[in-house]
PDB file of N, CA and C in Angstrom:
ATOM      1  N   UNK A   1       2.057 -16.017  17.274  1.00  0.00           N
ATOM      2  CA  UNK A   1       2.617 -14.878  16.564  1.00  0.00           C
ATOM      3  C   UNK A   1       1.511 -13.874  16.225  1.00  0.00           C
ATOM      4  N   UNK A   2       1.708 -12.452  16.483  1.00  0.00           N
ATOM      5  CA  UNK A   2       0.822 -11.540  16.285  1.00  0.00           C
ATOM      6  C   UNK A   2       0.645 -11.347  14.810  1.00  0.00           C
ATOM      7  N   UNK A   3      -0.591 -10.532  14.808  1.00  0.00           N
ATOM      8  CA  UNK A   3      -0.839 -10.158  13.142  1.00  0.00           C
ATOM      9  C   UNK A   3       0.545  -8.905  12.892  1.00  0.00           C
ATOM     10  N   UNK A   4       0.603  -9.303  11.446  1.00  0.00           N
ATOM     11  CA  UNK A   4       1.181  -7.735  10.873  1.00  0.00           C
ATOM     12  C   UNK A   4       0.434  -6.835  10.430  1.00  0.00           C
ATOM     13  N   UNK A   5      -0.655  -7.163   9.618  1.00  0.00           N
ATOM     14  CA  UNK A   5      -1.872  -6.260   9.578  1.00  0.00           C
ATOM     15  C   UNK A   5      -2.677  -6.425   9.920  1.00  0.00           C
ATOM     16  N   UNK A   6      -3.916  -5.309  10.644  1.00  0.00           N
ATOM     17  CA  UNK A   6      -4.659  -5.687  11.293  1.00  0.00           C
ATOM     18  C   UNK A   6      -6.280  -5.649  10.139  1.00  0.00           C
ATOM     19  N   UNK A   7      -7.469  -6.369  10.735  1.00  0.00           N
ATOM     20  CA  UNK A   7      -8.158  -6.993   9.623  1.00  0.00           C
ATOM     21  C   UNK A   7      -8.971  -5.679   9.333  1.00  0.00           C
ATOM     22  N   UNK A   8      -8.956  -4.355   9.851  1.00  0.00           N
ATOM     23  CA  UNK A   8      -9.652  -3.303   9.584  1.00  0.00           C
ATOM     24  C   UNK A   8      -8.972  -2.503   8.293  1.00  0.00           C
ATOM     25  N   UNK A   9      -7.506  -3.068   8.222  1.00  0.00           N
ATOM     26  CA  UNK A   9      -6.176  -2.713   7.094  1.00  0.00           C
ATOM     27  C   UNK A   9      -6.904  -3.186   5.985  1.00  0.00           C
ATOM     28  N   UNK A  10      -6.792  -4.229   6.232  1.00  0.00           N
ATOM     29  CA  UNK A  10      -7.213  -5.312   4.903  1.00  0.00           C
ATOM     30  C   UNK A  10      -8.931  -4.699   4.129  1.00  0.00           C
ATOM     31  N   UNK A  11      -9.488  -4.553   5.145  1.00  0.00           N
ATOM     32  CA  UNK A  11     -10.970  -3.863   4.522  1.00  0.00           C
ATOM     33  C   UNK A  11     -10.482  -2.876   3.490  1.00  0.00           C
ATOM     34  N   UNK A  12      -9.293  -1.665   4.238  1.00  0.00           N
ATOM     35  CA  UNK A  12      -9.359  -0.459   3.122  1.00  0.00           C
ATOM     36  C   UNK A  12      -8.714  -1.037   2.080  1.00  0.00           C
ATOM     37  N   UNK A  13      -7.964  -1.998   2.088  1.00  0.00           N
ATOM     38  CA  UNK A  13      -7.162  -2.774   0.616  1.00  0.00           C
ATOM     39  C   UNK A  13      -8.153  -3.105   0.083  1.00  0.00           C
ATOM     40  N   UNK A  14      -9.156  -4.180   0.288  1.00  0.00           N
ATOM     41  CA  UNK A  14     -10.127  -4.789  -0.114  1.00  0.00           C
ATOM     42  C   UNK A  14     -11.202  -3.675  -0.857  1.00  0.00           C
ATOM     43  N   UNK A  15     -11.639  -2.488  -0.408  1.00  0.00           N
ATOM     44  CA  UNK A  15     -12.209  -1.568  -0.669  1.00  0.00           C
ATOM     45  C   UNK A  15     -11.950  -1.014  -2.192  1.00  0.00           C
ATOM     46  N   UNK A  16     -10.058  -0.235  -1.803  1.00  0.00           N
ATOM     47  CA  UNK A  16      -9.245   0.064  -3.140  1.00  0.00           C
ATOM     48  C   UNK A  16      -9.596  -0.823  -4.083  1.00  0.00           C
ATOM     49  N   UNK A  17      -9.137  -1.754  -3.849  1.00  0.00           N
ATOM     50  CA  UNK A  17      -9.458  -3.561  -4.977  1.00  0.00           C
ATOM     51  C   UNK A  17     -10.403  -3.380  -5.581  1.00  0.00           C
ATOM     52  N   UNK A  18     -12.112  -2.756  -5.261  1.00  0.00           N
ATOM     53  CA  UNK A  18     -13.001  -2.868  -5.993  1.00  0.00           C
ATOM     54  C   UNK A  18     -13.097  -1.378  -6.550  1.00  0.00           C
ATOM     55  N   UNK A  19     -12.416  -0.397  -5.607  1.00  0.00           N
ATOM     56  CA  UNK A  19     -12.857   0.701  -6.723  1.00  0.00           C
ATOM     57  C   UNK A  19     -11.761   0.710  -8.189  1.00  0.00           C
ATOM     58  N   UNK A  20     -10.978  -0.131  -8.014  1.00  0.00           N
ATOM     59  CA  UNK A  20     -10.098  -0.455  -8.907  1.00  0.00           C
ATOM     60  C   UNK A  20     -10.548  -0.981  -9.981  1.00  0.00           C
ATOM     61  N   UNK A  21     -11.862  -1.873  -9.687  1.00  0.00           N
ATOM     62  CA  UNK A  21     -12.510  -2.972 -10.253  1.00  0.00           C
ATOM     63  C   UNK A  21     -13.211  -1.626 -11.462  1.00  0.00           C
ATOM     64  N   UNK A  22     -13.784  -1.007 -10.671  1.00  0.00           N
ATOM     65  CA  UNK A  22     -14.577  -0.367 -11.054  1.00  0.00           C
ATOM     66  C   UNK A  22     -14.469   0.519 -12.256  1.00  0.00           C
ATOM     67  N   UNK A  23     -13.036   0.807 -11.879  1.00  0.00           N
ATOM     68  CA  UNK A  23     -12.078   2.426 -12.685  1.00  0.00           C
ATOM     69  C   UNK A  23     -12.123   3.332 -11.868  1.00  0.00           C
ATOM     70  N   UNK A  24     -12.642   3.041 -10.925  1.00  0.00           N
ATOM     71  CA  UNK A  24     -13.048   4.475 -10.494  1.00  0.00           C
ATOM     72  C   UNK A  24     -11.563   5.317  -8.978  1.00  0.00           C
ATOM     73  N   UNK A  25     -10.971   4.529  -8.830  1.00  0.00           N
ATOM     74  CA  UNK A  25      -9.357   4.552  -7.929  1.00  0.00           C
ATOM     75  C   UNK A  25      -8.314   5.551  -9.148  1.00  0.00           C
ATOM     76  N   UNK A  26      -8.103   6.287  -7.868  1.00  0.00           N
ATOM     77  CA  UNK A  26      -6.965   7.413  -8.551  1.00  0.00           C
ATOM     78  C   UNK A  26      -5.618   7.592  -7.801  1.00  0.00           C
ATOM     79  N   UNK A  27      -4.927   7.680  -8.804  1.00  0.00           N
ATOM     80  CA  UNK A  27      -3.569   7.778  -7.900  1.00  0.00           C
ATOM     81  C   UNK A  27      -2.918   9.288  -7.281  1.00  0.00           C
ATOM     82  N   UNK A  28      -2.540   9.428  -6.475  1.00  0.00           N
ATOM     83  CA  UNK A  28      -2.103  10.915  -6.037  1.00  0.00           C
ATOM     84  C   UNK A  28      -2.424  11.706  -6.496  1.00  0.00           C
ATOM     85  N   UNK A  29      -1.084  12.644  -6.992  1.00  0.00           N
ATOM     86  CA  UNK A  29      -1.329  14.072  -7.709  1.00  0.00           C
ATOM     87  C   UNK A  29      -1.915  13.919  -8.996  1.00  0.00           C
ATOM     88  N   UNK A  30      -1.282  13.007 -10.080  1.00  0.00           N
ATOM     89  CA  UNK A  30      -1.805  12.937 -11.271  1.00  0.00           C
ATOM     90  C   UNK A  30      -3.443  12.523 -11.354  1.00  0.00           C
ATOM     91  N   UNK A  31      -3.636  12.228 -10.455  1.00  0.00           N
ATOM     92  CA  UNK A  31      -4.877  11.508 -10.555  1.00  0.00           C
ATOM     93  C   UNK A  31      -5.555  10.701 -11.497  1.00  0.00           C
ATOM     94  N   UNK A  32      -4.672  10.031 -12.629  1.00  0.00           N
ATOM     95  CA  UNK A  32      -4.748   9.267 -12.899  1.00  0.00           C
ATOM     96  C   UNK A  32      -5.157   7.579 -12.811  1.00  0.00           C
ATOM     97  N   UNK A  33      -6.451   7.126 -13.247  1.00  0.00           N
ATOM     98  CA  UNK A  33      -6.609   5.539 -12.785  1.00  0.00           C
ATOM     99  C   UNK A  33      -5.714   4.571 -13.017  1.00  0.00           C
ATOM    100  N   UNK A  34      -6.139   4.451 -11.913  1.00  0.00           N
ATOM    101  CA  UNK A  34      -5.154   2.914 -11.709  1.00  0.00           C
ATOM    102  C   UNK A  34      -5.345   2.085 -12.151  1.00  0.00           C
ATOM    103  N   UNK A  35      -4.741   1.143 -12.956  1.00  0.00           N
ATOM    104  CA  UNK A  35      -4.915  -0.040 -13.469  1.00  0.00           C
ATOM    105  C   UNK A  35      -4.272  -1.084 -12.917  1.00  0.00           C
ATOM    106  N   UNK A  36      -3.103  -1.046 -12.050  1.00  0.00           N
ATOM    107  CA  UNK A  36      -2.242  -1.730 -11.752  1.00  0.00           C
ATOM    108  C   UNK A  36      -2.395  -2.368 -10.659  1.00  0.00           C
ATOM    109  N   UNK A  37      -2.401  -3.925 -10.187  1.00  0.00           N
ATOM    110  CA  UNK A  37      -2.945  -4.528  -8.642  1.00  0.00           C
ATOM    111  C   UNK A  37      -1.975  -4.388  -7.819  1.00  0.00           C
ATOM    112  N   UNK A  38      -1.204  -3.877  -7.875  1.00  0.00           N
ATOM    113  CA  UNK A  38      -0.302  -3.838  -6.973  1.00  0.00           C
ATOM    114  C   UNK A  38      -0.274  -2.274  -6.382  1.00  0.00           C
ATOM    115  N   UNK A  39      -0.300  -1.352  -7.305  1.00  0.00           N
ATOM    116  CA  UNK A  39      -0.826  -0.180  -6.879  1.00  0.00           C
ATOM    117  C   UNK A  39      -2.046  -0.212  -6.116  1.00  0.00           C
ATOM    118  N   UNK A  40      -2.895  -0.795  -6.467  1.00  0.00           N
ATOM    119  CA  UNK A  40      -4.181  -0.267  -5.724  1.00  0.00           C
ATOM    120  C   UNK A  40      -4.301  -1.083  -4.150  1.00  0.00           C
ATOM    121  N   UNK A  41      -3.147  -2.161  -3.910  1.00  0.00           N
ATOM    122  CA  UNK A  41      -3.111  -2.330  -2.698  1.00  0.00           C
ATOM    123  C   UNK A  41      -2.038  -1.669  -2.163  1.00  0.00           C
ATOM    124  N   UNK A  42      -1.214  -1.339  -2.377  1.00  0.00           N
ATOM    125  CA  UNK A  42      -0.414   0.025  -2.221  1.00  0.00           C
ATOM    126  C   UNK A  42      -1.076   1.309  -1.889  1.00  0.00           C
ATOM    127  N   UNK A  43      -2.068   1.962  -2.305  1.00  0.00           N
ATOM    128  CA  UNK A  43      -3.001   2.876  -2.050  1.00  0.00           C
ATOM    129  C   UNK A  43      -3.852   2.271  -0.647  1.00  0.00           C
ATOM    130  N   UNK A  44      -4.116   1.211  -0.827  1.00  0.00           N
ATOM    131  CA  UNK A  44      -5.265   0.472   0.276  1.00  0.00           C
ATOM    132  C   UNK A  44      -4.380   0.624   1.889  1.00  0.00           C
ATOM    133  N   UNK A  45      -3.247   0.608   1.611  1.00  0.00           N
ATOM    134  CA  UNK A  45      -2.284  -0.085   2.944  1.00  0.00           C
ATOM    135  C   UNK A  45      -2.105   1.419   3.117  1.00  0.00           C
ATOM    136  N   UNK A  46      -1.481   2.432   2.145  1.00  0.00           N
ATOM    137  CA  UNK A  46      -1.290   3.798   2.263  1.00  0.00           C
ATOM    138  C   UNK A  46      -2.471   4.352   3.252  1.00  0.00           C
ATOM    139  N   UNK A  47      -3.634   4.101   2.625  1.00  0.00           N
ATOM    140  CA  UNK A  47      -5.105   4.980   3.307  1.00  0.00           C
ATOM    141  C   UNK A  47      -4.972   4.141   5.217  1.00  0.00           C
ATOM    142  N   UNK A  48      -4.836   3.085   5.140  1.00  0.00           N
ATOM    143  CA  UNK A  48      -4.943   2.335   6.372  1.00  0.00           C
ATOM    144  C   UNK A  48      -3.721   2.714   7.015  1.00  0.00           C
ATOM    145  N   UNK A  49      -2.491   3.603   7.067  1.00  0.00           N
ATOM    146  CA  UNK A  49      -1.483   4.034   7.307  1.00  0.00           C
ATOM    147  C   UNK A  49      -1.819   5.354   7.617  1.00  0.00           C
ATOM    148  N   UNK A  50      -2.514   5.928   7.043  1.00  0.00           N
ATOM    149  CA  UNK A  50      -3.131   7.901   7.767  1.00  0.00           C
ATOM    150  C   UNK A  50      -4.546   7.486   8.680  1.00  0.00           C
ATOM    151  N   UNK A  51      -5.200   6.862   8.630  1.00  0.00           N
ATOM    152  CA  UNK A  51      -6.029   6.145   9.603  1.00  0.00           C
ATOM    153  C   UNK A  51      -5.746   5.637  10.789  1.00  0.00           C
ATOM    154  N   UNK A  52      -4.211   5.137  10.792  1.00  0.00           N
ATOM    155  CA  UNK A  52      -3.980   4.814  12.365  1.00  0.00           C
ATOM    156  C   UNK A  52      -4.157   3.619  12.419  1.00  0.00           C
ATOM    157  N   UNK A  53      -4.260   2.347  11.400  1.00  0.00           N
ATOM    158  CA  UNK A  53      -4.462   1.022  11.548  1.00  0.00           C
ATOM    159  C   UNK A  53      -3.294   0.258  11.576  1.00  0.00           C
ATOM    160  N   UNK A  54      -3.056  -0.671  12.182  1.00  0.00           N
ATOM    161  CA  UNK A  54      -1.549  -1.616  11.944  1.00  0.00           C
ATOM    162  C   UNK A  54      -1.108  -1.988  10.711  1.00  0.00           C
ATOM    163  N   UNK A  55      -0.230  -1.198  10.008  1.00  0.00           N
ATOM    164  CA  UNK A  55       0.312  -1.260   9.395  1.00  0.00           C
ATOM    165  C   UNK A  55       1.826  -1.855   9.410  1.00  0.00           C
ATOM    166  N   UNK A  56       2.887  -2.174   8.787  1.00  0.00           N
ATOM    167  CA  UNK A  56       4.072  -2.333   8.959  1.00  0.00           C
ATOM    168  C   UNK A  56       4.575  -1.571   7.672  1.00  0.00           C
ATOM    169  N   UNK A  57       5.798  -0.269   8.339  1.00  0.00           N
ATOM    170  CA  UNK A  57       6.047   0.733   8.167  1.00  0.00           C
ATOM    171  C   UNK A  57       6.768   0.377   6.315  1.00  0.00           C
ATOM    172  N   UNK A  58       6.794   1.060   5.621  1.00  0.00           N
ATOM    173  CA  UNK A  58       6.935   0.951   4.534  1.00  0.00           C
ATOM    174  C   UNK A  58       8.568   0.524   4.136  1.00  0.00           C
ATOM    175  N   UNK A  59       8.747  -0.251   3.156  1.00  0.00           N
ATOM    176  CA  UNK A  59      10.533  -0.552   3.123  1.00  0.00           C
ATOM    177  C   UNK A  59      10.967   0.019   1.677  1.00  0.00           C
ATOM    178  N   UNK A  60      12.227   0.620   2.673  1.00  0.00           N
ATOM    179  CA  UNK A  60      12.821   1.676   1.633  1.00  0.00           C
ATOM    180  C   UNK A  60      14.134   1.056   1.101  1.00  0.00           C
ATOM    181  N   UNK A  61      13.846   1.144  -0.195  1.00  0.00           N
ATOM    182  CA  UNK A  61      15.220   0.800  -1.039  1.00  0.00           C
ATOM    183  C   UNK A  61      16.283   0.770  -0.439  1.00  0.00           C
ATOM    184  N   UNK A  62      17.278   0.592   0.834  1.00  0.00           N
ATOM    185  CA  UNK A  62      18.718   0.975   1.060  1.00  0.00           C
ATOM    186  C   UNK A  62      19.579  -0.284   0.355  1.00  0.00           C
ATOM    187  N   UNK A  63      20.897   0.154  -0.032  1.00  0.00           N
ATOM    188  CA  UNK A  63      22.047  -0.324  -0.397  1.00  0.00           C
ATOM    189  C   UNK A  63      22.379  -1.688   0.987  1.00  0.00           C
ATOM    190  N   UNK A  64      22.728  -2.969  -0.187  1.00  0.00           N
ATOM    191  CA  UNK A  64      23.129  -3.684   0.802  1.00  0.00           C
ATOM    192  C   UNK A  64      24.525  -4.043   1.259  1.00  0.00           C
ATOM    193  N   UNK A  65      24.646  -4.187   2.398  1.00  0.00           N
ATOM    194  CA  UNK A  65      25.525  -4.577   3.286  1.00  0.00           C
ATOM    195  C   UNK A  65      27.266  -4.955   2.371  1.00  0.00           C
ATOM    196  N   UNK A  66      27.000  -5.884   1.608  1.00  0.00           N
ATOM    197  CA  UNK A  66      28.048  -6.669   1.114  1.00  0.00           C
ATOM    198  C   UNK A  66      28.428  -6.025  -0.383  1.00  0.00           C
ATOM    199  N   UNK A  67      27.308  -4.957  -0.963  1.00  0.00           N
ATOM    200  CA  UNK A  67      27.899  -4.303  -2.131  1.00  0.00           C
ATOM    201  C   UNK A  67      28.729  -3.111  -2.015  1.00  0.00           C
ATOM    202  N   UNK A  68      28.858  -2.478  -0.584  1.00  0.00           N
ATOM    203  CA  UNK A  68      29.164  -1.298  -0.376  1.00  0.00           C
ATOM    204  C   UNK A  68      31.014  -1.166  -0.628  1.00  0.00           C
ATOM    205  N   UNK A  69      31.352  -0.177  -0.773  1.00  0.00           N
ATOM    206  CA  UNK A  69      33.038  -0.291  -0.724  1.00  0.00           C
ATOM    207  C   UNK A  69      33.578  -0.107   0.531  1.00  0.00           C
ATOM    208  N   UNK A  70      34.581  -0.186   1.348  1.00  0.00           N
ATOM    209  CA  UNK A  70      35.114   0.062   2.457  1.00  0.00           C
ATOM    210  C   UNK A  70      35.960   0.946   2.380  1.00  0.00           C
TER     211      UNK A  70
END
């Protein structure tokens, strides 16, 4: 079975992770630090996603199957 991310992905996560460590990781527009670990690998996978690295494409909230009305 192939990778889902590839290990050059994981560096820019790994990267985020410590500037996180640091304080020094900002989020978007607000630019506000991040405190949050889940954000800052969220940012990590984001940066490795405009880079062109294997990523797997982001999952979007949709409505499921069996709650919908007919």
């Amino acid at each position: 079975m192939a990778r889902k991310y590839s290990r050059s992905a994981s560096k820019d996560v790994k990267s985020a992770m410590r500037s996180r460590k640091k304080g020094t990781l900002k989020s978007g527009r607000s630019g506000k630090t991040v405190k949050s670990r889940k954000q800052a690998i969220a940012i990590g996978l984001s940066e490795a996603r405009k880079k062109g690295k294997k990523v797997p494409k982001k999952k979007t909230g949709g409505r499921k199957k069996a709650s919908r009305k007919k």
